[in-house]
Protein backbone atom coordinates (compact mmCIF):
# COMPACT_ATOMS: atom_id res chain seq x y z
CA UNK A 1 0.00 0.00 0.00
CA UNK A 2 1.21 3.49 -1.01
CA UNK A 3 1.79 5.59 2.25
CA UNK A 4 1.95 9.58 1.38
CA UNK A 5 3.61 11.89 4.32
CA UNK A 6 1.37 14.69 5.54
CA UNK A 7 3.33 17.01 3.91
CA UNK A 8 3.17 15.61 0.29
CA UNK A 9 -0.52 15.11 0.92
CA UNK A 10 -0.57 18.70 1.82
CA UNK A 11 1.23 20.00 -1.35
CA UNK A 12 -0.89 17.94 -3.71
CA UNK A 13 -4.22 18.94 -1.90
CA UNK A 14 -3.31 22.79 -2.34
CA UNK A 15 -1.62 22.17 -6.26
CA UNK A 16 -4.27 19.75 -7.06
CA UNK A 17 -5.47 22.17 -10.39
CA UNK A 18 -2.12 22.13 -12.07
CA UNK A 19 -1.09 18.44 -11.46
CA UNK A 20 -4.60 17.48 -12.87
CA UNK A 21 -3.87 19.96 -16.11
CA UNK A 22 -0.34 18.33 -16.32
CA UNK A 23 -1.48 14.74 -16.15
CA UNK A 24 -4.77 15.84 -18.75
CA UNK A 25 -2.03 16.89 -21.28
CA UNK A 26 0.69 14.18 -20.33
CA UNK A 27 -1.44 11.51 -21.09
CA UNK A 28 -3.13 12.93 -24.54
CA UNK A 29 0.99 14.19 -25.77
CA UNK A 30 1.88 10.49 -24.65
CA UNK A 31 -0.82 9.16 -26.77
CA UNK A 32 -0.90 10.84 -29.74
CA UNK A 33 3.01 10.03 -29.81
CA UNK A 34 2.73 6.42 -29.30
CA UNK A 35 0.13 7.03 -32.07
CA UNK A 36 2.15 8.38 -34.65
CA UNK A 37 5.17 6.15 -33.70
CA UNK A 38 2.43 3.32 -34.58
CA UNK A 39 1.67 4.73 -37.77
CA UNK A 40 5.09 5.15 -38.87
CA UNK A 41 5.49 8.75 -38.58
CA UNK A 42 8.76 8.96 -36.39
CA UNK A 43 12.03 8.21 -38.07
CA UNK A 44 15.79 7.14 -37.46
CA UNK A 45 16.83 10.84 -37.14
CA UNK A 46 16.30 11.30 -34.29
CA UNK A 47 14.53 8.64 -33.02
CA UNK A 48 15.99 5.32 -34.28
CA UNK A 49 19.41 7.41 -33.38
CA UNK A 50 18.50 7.71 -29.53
CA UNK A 51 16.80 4.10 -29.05
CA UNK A 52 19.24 2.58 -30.27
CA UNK A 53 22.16 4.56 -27.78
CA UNK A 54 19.84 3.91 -24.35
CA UNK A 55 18.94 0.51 -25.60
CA UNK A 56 22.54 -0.52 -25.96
CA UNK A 57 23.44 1.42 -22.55
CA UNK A 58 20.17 -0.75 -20.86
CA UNK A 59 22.29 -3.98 -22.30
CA UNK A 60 25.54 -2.79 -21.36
CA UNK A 61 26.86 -2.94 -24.41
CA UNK A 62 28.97 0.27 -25.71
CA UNK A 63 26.30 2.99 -26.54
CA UNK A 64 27.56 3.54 -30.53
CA UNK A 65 25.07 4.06 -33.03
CA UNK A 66 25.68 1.52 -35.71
CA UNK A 67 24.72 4.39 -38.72
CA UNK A 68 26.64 6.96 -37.69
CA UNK A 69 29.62 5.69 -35.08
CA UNK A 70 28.56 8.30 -32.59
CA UNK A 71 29.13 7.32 -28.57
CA UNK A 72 26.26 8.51 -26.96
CA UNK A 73 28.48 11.21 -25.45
CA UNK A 74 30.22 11.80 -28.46
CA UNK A 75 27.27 13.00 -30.63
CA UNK A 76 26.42 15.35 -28.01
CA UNK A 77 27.35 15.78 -24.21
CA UNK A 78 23.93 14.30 -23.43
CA UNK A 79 24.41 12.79 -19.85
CA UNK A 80 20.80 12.86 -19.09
CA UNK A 81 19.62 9.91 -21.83
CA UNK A 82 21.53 7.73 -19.00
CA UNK A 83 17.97 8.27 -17.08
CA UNK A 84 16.25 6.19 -19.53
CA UNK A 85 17.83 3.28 -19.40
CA UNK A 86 15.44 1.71 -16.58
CA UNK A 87 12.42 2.15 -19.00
CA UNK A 88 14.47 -0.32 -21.18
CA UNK A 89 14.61 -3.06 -18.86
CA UNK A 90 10.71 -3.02 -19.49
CA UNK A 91 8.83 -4.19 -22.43
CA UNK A 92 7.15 -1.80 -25.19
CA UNK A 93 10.20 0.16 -24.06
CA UNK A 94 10.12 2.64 -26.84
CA UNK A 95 6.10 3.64 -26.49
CA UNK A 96 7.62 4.36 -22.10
CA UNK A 97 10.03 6.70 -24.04
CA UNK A 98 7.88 8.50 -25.94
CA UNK A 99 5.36 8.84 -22.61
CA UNK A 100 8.45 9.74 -20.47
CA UNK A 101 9.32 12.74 -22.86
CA UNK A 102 5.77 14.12 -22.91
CA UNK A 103 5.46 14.38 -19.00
CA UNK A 104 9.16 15.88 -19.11
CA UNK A 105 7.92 18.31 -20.69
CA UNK A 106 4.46 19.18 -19.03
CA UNK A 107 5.77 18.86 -15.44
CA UNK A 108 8.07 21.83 -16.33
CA UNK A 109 4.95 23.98 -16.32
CA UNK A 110 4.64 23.01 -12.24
CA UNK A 111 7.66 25.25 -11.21
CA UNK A 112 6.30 27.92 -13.73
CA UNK A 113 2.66 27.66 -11.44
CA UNK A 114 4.19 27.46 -8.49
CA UNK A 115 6.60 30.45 -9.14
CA UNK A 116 3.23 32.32 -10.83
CA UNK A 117 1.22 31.77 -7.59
CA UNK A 118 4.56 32.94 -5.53
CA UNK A 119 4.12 36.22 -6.99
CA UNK A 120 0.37 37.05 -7.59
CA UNK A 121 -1.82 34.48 -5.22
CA UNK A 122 -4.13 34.09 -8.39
CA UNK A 123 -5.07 30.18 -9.00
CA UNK A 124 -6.38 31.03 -12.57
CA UNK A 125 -3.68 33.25 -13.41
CA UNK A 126 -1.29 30.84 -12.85
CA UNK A 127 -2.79 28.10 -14.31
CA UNK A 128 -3.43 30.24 -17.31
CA UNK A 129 0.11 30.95 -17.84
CA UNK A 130 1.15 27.23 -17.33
CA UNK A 131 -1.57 26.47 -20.01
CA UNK A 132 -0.04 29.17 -22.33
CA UNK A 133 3.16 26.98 -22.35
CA UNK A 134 2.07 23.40 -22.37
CA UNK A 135 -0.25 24.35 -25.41
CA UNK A 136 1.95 26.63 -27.30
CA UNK A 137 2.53 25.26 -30.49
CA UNK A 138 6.27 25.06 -30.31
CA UNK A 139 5.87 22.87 -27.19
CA UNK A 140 3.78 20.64 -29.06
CA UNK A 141 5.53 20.35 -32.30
CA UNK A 142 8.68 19.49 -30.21
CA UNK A 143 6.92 17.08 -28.03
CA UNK A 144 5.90 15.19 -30.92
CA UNK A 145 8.91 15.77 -32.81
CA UNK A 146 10.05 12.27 -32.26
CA UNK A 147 12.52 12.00 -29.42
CA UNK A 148 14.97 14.06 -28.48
CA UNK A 149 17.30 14.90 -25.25
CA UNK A 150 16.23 18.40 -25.38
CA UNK A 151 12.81 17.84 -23.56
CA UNK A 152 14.89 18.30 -20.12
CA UNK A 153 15.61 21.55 -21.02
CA UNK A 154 11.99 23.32 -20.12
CA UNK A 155 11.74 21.60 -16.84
CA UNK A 156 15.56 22.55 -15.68
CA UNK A 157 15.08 26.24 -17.12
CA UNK A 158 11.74 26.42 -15.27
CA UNK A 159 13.62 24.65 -12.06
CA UNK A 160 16.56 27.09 -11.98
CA UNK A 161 13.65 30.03 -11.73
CA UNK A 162 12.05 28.51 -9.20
CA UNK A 163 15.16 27.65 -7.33
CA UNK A 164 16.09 31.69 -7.77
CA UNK A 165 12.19 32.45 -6.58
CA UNK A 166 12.53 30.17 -3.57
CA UNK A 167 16.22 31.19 -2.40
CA UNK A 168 16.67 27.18 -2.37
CA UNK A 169 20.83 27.36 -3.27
CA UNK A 170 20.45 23.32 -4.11
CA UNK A 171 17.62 23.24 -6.51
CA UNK A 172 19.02 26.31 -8.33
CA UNK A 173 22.77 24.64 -9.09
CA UNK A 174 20.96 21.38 -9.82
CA UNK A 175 18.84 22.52 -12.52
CA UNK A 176 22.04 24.46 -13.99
CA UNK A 177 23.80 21.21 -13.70
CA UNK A 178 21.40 19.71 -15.27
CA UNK A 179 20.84 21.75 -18.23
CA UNK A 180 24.84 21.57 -18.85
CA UNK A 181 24.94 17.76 -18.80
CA UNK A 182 21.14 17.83 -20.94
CA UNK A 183 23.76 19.21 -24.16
CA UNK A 184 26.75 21.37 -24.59
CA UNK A 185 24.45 24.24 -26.32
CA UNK A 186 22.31 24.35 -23.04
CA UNK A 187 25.99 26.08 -21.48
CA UNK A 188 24.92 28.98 -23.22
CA UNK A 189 20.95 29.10 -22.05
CA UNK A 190 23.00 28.96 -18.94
CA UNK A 191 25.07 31.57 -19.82
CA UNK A 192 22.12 34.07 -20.25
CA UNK A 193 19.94 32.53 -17.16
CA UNK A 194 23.29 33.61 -15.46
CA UNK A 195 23.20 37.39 -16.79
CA UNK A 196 19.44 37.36 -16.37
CA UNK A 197 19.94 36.86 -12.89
CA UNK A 198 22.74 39.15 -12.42
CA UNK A 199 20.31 42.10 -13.89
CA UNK A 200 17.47 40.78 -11.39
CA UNK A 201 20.13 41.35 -8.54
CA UNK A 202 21.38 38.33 -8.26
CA UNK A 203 24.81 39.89 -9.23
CA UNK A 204 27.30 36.71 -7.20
CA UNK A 205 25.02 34.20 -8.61
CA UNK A 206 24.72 35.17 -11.70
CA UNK A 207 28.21 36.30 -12.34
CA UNK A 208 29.32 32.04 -10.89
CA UNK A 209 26.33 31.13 -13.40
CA UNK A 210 27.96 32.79 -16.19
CA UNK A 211 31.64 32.00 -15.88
CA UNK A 212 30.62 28.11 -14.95
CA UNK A 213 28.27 27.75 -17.91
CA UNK A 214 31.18 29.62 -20.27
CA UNK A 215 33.87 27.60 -18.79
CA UNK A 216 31.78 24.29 -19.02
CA UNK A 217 30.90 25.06 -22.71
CA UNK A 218 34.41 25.10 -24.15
CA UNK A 219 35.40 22.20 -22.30
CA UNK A 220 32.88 20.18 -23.79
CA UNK A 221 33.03 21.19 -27.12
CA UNK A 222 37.10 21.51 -27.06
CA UNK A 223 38.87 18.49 -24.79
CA UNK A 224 35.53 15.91 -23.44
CA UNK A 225 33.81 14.85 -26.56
CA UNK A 226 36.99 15.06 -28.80
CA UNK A 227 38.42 13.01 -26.02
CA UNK A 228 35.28 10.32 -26.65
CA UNK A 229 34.52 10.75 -30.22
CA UNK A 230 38.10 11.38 -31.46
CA UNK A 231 36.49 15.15 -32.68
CA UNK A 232 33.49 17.33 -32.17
CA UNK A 233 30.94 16.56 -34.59
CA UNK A 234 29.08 19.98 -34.79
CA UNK A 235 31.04 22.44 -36.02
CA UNK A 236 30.34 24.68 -38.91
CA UNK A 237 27.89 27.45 -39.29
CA UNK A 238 28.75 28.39 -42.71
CA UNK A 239 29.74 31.91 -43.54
CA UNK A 240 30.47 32.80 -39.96
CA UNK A 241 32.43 30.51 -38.87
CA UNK A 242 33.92 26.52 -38.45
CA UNK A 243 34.54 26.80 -34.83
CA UNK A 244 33.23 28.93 -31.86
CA UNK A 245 36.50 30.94 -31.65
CA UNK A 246 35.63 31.68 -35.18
CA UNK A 247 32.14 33.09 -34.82
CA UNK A 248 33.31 35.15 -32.20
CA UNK A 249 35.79 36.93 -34.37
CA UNK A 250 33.54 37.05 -37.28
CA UNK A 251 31.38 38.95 -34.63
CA UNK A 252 33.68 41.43 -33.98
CA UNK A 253 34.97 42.10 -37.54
CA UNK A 254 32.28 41.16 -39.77
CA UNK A 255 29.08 42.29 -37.68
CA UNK A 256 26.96 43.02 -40.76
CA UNK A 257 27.47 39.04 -41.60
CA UNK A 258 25.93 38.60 -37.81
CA UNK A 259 23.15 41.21 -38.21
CA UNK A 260 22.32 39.93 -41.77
CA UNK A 261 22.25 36.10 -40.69
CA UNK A 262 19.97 36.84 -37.87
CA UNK A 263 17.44 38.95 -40.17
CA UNK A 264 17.82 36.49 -43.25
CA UNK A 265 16.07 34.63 -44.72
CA UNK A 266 12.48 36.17 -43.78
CA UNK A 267 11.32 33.35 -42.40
CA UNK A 268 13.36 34.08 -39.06
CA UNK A 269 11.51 37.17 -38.55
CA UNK A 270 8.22 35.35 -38.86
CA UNK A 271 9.00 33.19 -36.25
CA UNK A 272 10.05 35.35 -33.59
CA UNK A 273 6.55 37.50 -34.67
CA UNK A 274 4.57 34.32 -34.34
CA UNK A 275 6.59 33.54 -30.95
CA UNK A 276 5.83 36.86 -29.40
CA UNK A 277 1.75 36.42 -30.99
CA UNK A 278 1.54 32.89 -29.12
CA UNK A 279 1.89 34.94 -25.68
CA UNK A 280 -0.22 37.68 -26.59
CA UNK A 281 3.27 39.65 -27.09
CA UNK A 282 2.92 39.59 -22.65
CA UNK A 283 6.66 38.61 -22.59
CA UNK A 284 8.19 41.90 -24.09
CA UNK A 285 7.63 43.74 -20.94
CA UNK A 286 10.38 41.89 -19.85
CA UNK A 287 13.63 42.27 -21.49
CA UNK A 288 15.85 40.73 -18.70
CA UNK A 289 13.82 37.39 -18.56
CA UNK A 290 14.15 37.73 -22.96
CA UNK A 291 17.70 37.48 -23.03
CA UNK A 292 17.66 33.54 -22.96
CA UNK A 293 15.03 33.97 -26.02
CA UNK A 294 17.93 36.17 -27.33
CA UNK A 295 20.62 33.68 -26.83
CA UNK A 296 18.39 30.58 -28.84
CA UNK A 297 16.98 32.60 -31.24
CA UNK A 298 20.20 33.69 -32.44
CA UNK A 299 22.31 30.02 -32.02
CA UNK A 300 19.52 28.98 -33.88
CA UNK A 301 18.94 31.47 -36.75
CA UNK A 302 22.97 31.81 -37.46
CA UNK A 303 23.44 28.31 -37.93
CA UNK A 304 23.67 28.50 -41.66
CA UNK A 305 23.58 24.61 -42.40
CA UNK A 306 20.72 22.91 -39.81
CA UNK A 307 18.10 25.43 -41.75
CA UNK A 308 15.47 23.35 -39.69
CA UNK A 309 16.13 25.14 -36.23
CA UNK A 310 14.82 28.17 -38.03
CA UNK A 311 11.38 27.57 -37.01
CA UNK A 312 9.11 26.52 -34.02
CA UNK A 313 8.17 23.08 -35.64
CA UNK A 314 10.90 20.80 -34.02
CA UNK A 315 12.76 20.17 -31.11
CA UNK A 316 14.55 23.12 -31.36
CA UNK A 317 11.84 24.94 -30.00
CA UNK A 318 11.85 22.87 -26.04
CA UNK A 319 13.52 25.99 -24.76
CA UNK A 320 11.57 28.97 -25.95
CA UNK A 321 8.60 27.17 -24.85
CA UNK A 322 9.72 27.94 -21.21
CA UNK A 323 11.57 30.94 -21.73
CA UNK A 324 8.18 32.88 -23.16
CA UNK A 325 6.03 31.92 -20.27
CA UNK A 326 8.71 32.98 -17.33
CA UNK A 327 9.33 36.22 -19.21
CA UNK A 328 5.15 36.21 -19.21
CA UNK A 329 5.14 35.94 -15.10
CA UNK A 330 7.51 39.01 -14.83
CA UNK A 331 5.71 41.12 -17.16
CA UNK A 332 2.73 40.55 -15.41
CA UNK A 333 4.07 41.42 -12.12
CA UNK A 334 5.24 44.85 -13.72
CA UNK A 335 1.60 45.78 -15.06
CA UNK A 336 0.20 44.65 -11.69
CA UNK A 337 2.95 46.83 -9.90
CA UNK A 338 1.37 50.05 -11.84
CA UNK A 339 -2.76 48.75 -11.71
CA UNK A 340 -5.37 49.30 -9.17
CA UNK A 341 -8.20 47.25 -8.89
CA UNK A 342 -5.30 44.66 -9.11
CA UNK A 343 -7.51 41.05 -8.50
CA UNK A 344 -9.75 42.41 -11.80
CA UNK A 345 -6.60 43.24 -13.78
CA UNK A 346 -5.39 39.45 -12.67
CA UNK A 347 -8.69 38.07 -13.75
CA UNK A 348 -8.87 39.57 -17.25
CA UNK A 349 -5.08 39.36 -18.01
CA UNK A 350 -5.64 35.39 -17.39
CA UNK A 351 -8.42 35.49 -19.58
CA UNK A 352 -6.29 36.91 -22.38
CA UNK A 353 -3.70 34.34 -21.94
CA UNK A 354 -5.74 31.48 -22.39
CA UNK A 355 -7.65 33.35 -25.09
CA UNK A 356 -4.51 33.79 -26.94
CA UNK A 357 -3.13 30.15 -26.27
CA UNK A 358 -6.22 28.35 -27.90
CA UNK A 359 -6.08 30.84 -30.67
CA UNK A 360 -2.37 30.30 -31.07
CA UNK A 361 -2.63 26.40 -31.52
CA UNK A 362 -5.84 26.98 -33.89
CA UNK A 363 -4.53 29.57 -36.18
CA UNK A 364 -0.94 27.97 -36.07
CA UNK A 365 -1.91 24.69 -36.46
CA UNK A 366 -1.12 22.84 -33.77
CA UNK A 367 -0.58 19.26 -33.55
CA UNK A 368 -2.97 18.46 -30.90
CA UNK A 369 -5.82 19.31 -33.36
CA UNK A 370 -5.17 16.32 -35.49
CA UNK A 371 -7.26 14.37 -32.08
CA UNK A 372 -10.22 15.98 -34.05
CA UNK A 373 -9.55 14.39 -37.54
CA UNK A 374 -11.16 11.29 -37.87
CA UNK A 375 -8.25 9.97 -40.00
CA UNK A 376 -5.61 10.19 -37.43
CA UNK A 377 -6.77 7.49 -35.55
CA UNK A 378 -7.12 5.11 -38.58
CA UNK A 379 -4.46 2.71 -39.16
CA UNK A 380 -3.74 2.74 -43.40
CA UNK A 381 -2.81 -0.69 -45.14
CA UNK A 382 0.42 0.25 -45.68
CA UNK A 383 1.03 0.56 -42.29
CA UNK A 384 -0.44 -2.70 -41.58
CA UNK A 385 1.51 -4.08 -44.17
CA UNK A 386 4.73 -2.28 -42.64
CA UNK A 387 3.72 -4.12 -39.09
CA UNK A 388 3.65 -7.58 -41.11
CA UNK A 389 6.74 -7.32 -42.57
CA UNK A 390 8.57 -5.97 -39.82
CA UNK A 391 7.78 -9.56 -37.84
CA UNK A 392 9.93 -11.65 -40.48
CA UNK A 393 13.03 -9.81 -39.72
CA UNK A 394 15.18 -12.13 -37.05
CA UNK A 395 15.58 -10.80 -34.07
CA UNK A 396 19.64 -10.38 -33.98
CA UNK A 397 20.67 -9.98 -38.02
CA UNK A 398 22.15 -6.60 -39.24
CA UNK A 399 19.19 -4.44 -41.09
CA UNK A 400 19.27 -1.39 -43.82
CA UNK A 401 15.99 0.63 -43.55
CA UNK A 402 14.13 3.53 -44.93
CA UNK A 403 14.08 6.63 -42.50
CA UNK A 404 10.28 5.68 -40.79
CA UNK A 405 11.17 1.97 -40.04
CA UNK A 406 14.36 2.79 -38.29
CA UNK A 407 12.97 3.44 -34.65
CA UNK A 408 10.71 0.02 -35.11
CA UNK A 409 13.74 -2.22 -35.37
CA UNK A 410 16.49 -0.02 -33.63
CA UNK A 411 16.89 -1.76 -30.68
CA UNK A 412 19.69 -4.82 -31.86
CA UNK A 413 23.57 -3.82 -32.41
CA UNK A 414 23.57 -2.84 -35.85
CA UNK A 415 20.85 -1.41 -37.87
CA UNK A 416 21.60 1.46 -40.56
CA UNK A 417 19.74 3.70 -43.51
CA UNK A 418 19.76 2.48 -46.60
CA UNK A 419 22.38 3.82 -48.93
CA UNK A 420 23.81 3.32 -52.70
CA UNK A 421 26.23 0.63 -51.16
CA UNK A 422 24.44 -1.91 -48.68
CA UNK A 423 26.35 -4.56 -46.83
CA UNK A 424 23.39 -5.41 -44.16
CA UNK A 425 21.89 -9.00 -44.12
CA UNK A 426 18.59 -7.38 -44.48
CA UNK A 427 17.27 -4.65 -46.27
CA UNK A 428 13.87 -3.30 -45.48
CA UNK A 429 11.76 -0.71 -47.47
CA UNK A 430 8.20 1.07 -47.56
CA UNK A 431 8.10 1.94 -50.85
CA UNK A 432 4.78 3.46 -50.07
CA UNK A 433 5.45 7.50 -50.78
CA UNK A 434 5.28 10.05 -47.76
CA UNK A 435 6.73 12.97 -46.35
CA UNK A 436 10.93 12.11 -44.69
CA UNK A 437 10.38 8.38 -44.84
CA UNK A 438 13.39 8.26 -47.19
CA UNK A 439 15.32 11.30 -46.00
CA UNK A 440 18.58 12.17 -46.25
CA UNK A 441 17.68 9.99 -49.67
CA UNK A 442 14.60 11.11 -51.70
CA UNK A 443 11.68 8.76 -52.90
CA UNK A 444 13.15 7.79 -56.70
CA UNK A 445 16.80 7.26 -55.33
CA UNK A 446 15.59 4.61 -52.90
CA UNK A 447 13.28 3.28 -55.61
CA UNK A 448 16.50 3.22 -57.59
CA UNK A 449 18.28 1.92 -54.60
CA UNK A 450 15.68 -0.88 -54.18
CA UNK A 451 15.95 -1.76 -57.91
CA UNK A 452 19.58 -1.62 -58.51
CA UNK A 453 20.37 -4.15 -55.48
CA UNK A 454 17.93 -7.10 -56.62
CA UNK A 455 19.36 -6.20 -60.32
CA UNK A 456 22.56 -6.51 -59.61
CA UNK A 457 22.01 -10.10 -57.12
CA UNK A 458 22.81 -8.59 -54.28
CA UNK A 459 20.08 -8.77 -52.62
CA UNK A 460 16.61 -10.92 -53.50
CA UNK A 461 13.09 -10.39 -52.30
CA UNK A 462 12.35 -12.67 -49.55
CA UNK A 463 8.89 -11.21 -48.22
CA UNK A 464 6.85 -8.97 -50.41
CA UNK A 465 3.33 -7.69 -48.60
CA UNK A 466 1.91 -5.00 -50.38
CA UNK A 467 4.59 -1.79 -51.02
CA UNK A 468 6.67 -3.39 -48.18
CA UNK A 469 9.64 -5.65 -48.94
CA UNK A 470 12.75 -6.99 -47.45
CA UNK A 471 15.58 -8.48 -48.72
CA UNK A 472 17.60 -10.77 -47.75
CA UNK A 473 21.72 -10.75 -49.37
CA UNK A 474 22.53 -13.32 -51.40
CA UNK A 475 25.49 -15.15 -50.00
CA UNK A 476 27.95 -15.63 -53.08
């Protein structure tokens, strides 16, 4: 029998509104995600990549990907996957994954309550904010982006506030901790978390924060993942720059290549408008909270060669999704610091915000809708067929796939995407057209791919159901 202290009792009976909105919204990101993973809409990038790494970690074997001879730490400084690996010890291990990362990512909206009902004693205020950010439509898209490590990265940005809010010293270096061993890019959310905090008058904090963070950054990137990966995988943003170092002096000699990056192409500008429109444009009262939106949108928008992290509908987006709604709770303590009547303003100013985050997800399309199409929930033939096929592959022989069957038959030690040149036992396509299920290839080359290997008896067909096939290599 469960036995809950007094205390913990206590805390749930007076937070009972926002862990009943987190669970609502855990369960129904969990299950469209476990949805889409069914229906062959996730994919080896990213996450065939990452179930793979934690399976082999889970089987303690060494955590390489077999596609791309990355060590888990050596693709990115990505400590934190290490707290998957008891999910793997379970069966259905990938669907716990994909459930894991969803309630990540809503529980990072408690500390952003709790911290809201710190300040202004307002249950619906509070809980209209947190709704603002576990329904914005970058929080969704990323949430059902596949996997990714990033999800941490909310709920340790939201922690570190709290931590600050609370003067708790222990849950404030924790949650920097953990965003520095969530990736090596999260050093530099750090970095401005640090010099927000220093502006707030936290000026010995934030100034440790900052150095730390700075220090922590080029260590990773320059001596611990060279160290594990033999070289840092990352570099490059084009124009600007191969290295950090590089950037940096490009900054200071070539600004107009900085200022022109970060402007161009237009489609940057569109998402920082449609950012600041998903929060009712709340957050630009306050610019010292903005500085961490500062920091991502510009690592994002002057990398010159991931063209993706340009907009709001990926991964990319886990940390503005917390960074909006904390720069939300200070703006609204400034208007309530110049108001009268200030329970009214409270009232209507939650009203806007959840006005504005059902409007946001409606008029930007958010993910979440597609529970309202009929067709989501119906399983196609090809994907049936896909399931079929999938069953005559053996359990332990080396498999090429297209991008969208990856993550269904990661978990063994060597899987990889199908390329010109095969040498896998198996080869498994879904010839069956559709948006990145062939990516980096596109639809004809893998149709060429497909044809060229059972031309040239490499390969023959040994199961055929519908567009699915997979080939087994011929042995001479």
């Amino acid at each position: 029998m469960l036995v809950i202290s007094p205390k913990l009792a206590n805390w749930i009976s007076q937070n009972k509104e926002i862990i009943l909105l987190t669970l609502f919204f855990g369960f129904l990101y969990s299950y469209i995600s476990i949805i889409k993973h069914d229906h062959y809409q996730t994919f080896t990038w990213d996450t065939g990549f990452f179930d793979q790494l934690i399976w082999k970690v889970s089987r303690l074997k060494e955590p390489i990907s077999s596609f791309t001879g990355l060590h888990i730490l050596g693709d990115h400084f990505q400590v934190v996957l290490l707290f998957f690996t008891p999910l793997y010890w379970l069966p259905d291990s990938i669907n716990l994954l994909f459930s894991a990362q969803a309630f990540i990512a809503v529980f990072s909206a408690i500390p952003l309550y709790l911290i809201s009902f710190h300040f202004f004693k307002h249950k619906l205020l509070s809980l209209a904010i947190s709704l603002s950010m576990i329904i914005y439509t970058g929080m969704q898209f990323a949430i059902l982006d596949g996997f990714h490590q990033s999800v941490f990265s909310p709920l340790f940005f939201t922690l570190a506030f709290y931590g600050l809010v609370k003067k708790s010293n222990k849950l404030y270096w924790l949650s920097i901790i953990g965003l520095l061993i969530t990736k090596e890019e999260m050093a530099l959310l750090a970095t401005a978390i640090g010099i927000s905090i220093f502006l707030l008058g936290y000026k010995l904090k934030g100034s440790a924060t900052v150095a730390i963070s700075i220090i922590s950054f080029f260590l990773i990137v320059n001596w611990v993942i060279p160290s594990i990966q033999g070289e840092y995988m990352h570099y490059g943003y084009g124009e600007l720059g191969y290295t950090p170092e590089e950037i940096l002096k490009t900054s200071l000699f070539k600004p107009y290549l900085i200022f022109n990056n970060l402007v161009s192409p237009q489609v940057k500008i569109k998402t920082v408008l449609n950012t600041f429109i998903s929060f009712g444009f709340l957050p630009i009262l306050s610019p010292v909270v903005l500085i961490s939106a500062l920091q991502q949108f510009t690592v994002r928008f002057l990398d010159t060669v991931t063209v993706h992290r340009w907009t709001n509908l990926n991964h990319y987006a886990f940390p503005i999704a917390a960074i909006m709604p904390m720069a939300t709770v200070y703006s609204v303590r400034l208007i309530l610091r110049k108001v009268k009547k200030v329970n009214s303003v409270k009232s209507i100013i939650a009203i806007h915000i959840v006005f504005i985050a059902i409007a946001q997800t409606i008029i930007f399309h958010g993910p979440i809708n597609s529970v309202l199409k009929k067709d989501f929930f119906i399983k196609k033939q090809w994907m049936k067929n896909n399931d079929d096929i999938i069953r005559y592959v053996p359990e332990n022989a080396s498999v090429g796939v297209t991008n969208n069957l990856g993550p269904h038959i990661s978990q063994r030690d060597n899987f990889y995407l199908i390329e010109e040149n095969n040498s896998a036992e198996y080869l498994l396509f879904d010839l069956e057209d559709g948006p990145n299920k062939y990516s980096p290839q596109s639809y004809k080359k893998t149709l060429n791919i497909f044809k060229n290997e059972i031309k040239s008896d490499n390969y023959k067909i040994k199961i055929n159901i519908g567009k699915a096939f997979l080939l087994k290599k011929n042995s001479n």
